[in-house]
Protein backbone atom coordinates (compact mmCIF):
# COMPACT_ATOMS: atom_id res chain seq x y z
CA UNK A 1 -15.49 20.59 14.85
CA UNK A 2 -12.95 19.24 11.85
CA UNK A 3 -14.23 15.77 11.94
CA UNK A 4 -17.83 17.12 11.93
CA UNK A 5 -16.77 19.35 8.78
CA UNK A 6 -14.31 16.54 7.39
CA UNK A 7 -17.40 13.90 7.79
CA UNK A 8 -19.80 16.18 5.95
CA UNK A 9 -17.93 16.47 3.02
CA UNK A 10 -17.93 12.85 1.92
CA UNK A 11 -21.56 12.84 2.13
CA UNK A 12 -22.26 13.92 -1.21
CA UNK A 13 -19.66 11.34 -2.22
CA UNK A 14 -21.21 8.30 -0.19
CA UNK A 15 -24.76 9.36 -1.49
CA UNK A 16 -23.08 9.15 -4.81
CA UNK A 17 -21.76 6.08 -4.17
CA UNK A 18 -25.14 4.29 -2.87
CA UNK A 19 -27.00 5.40 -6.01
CA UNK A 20 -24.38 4.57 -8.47
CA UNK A 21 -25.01 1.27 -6.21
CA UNK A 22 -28.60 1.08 -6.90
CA UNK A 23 -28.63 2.32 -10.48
CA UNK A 24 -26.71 -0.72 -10.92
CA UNK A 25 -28.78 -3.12 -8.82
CA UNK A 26 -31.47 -1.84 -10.81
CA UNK A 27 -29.69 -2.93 -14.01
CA UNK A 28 -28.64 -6.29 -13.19
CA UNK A 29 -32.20 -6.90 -11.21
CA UNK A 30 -33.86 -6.44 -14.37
CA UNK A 31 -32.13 -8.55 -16.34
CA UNK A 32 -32.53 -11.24 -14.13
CA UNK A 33 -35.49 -14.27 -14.86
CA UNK A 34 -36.37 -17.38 -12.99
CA UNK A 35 -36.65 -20.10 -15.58
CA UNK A 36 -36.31 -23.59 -14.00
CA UNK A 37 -35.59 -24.94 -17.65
CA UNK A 38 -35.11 -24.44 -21.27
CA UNK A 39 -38.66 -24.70 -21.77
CA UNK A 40 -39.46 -21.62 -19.61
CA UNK A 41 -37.22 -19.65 -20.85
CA UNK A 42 -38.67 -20.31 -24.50
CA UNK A 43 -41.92 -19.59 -23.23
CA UNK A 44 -40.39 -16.19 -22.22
CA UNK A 45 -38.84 -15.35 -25.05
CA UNK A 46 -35.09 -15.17 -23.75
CA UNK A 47 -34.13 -18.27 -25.69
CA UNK A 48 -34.62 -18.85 -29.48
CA UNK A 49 -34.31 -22.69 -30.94
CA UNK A 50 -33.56 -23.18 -34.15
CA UNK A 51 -32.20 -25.89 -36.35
CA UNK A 52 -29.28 -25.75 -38.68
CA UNK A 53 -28.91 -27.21 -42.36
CA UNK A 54 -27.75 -30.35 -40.67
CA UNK A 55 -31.08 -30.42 -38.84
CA UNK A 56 -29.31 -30.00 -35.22
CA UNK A 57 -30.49 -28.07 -32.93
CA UNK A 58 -29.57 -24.56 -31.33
CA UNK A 59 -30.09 -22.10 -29.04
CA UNK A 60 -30.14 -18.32 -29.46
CA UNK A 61 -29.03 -16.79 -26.43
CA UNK A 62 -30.44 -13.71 -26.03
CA UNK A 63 -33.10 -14.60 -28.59
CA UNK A 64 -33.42 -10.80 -29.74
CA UNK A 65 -30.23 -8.95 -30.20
CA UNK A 66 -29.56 -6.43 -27.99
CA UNK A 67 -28.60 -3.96 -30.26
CA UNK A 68 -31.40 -3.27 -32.90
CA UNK A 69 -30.93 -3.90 -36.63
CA UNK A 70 -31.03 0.02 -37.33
CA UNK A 71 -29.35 2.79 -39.37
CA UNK A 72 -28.99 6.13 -39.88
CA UNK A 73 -29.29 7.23 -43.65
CA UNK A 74 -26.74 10.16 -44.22
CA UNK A 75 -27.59 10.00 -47.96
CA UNK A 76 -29.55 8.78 -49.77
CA UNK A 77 -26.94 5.80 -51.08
CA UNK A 78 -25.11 5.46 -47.98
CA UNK A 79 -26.43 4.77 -44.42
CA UNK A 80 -24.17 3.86 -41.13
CA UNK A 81 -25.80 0.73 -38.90
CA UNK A 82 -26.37 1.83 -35.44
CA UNK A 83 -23.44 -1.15 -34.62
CA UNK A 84 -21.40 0.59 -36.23
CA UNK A 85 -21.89 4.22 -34.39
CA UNK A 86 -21.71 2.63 -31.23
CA UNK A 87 -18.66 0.95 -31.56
CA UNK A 88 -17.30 4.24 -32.73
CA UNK A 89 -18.54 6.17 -29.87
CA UNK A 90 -16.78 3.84 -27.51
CA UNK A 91 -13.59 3.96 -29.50
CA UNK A 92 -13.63 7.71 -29.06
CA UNK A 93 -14.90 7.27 -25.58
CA UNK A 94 -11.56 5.48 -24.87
CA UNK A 95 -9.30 7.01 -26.79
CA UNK A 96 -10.30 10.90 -27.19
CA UNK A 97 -8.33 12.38 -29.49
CA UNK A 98 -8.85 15.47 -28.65
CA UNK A 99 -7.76 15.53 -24.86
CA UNK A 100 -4.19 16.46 -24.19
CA UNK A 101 -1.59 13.46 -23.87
CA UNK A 102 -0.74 14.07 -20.42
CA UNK A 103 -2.80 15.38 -17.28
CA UNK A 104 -0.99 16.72 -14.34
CA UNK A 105 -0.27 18.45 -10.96
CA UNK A 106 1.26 20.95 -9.45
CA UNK A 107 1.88 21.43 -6.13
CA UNK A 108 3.73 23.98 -3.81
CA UNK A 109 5.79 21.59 -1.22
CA UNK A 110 7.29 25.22 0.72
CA UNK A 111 8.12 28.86 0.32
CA UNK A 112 10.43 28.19 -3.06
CA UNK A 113 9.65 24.53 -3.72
CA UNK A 114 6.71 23.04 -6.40
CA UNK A 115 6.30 19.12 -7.09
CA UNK A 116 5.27 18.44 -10.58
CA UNK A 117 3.80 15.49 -11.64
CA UNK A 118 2.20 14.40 -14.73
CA UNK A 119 0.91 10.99 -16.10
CA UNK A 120 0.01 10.61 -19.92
CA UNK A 121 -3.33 9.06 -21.25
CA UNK A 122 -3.40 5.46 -21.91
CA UNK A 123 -4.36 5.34 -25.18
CA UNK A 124 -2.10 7.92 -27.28
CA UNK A 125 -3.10 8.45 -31.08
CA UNK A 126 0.64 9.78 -31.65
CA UNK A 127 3.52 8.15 -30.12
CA UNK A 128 4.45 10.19 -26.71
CA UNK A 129 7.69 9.03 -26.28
CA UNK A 130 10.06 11.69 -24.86
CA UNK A 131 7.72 14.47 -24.65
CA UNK A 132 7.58 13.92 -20.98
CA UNK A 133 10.85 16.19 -20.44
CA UNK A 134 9.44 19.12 -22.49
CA UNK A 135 6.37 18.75 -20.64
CA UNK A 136 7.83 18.77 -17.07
CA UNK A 137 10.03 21.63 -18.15
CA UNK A 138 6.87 23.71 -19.92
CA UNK A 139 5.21 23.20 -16.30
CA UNK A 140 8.05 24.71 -14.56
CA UNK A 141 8.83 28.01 -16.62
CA UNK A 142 4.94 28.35 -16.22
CA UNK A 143 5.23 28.58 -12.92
CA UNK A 144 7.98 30.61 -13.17
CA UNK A 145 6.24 32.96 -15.78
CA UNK A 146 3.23 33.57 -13.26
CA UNK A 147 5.10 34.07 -10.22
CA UNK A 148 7.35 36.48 -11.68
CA UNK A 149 10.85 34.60 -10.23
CA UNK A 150 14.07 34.72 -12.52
CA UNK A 151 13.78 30.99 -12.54
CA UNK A 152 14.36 27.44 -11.25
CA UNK A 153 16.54 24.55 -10.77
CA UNK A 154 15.56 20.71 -11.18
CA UNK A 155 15.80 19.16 -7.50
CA UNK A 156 14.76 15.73 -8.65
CA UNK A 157 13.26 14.11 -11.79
CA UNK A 158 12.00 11.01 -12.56
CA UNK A 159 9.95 9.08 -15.32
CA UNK A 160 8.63 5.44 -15.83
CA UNK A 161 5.91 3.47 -16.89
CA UNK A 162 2.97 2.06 -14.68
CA UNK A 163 1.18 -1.16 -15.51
CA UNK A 164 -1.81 -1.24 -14.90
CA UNK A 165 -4.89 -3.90 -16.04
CA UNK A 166 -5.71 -2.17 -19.52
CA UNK A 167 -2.58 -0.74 -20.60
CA UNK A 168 0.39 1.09 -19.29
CA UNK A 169 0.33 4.60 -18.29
CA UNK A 170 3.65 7.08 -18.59
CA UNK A 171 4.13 9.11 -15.82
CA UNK A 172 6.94 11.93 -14.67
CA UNK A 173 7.30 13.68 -11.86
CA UNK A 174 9.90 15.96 -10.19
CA UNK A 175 10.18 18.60 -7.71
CA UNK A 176 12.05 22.23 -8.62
CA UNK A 177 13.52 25.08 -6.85
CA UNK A 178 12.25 28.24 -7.86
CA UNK A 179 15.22 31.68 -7.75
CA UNK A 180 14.12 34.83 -6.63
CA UNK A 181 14.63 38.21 -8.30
């Protein structure tokens, strides 16, 4: 009966998978032409020749840009490219401002014993360094505050840095002991 239940609940995530799968089958499919040489793929359109001022030959590859020569006109004097708000919507994308520096969890490990861990955001806007201490201990008197105990000790505590590909990541984690009234 558990493996039934356990086996239905990654369906939704396998049926996710699959069409994030096709979506990007899709994608790639349609970007995909036959040409046999440079010739078809002028005749097509995905190539553009040109010459230079030295009179040599090149090739345009795509021959339209993918990104159209647009803009949005804010005033009447000043307008911002489309090139531009894209590259600042994946700059903000990345980097978010606006979400806290670290993300973490909290979990109860027995009757008077919570792990804590936390890792921070890879990119950080301001510094970070050392606020992983305050942050551990904010967690802990929370959990103190809204279990109503008179408070806790530190059982173990540790901080580092992961590497990863892009960037390294912060991370802290510890485990407390909480004191009964």
């Amino acid at each position: 009966m558990s493996e039934r239940r356990a086996s239905a609940g990654l369906q939704p995530v396998a049926v996710l998978r699959g069409l994030t799968f096709a979506a990007a089958a899709l994608l790639i499919g349609g970007c995909y032409h036959q040409a046999q040489s440079v010739s078809d793929s002028l005749d097509a359109g995905l190539i553009a020749r040109g010459t230079d001022s030295k009179g040599n030959t090149r090739y345009n590859v795509p021959a339209n840009p993918i990104v159209p020569n647009a803009s949005l006109k804010v005033t009447p004097n000043y307008s911002i490219s489309l090139e531009t708000m894209l590259i600042g919507a994946a700059i903000y994308y990345f980097v978010d401002p606006l979400a806290p520096n670290w993300e973490g969890e909290m979990r109860r490990v027995s009757d008077d014993t919570f792990s804590i861990s936390m890792r921070s955001k890879r990119f950080r806007s301001t510094g970070g360094d050392g606020e992983a201490g305050r942050v551990f201990k904010r967690n802990a008197e929370q959990i103190v505050r809204e279990g109503g105990y008179a408070g806790y000790d530190i059982m173990a505590y540790s901080e580092g840095i992961e590497s990863e590909v892009i960037g390294a990541l912060r991370y802290a984690e510890g485990t407390i002991c909480i004191n009964r009234k």
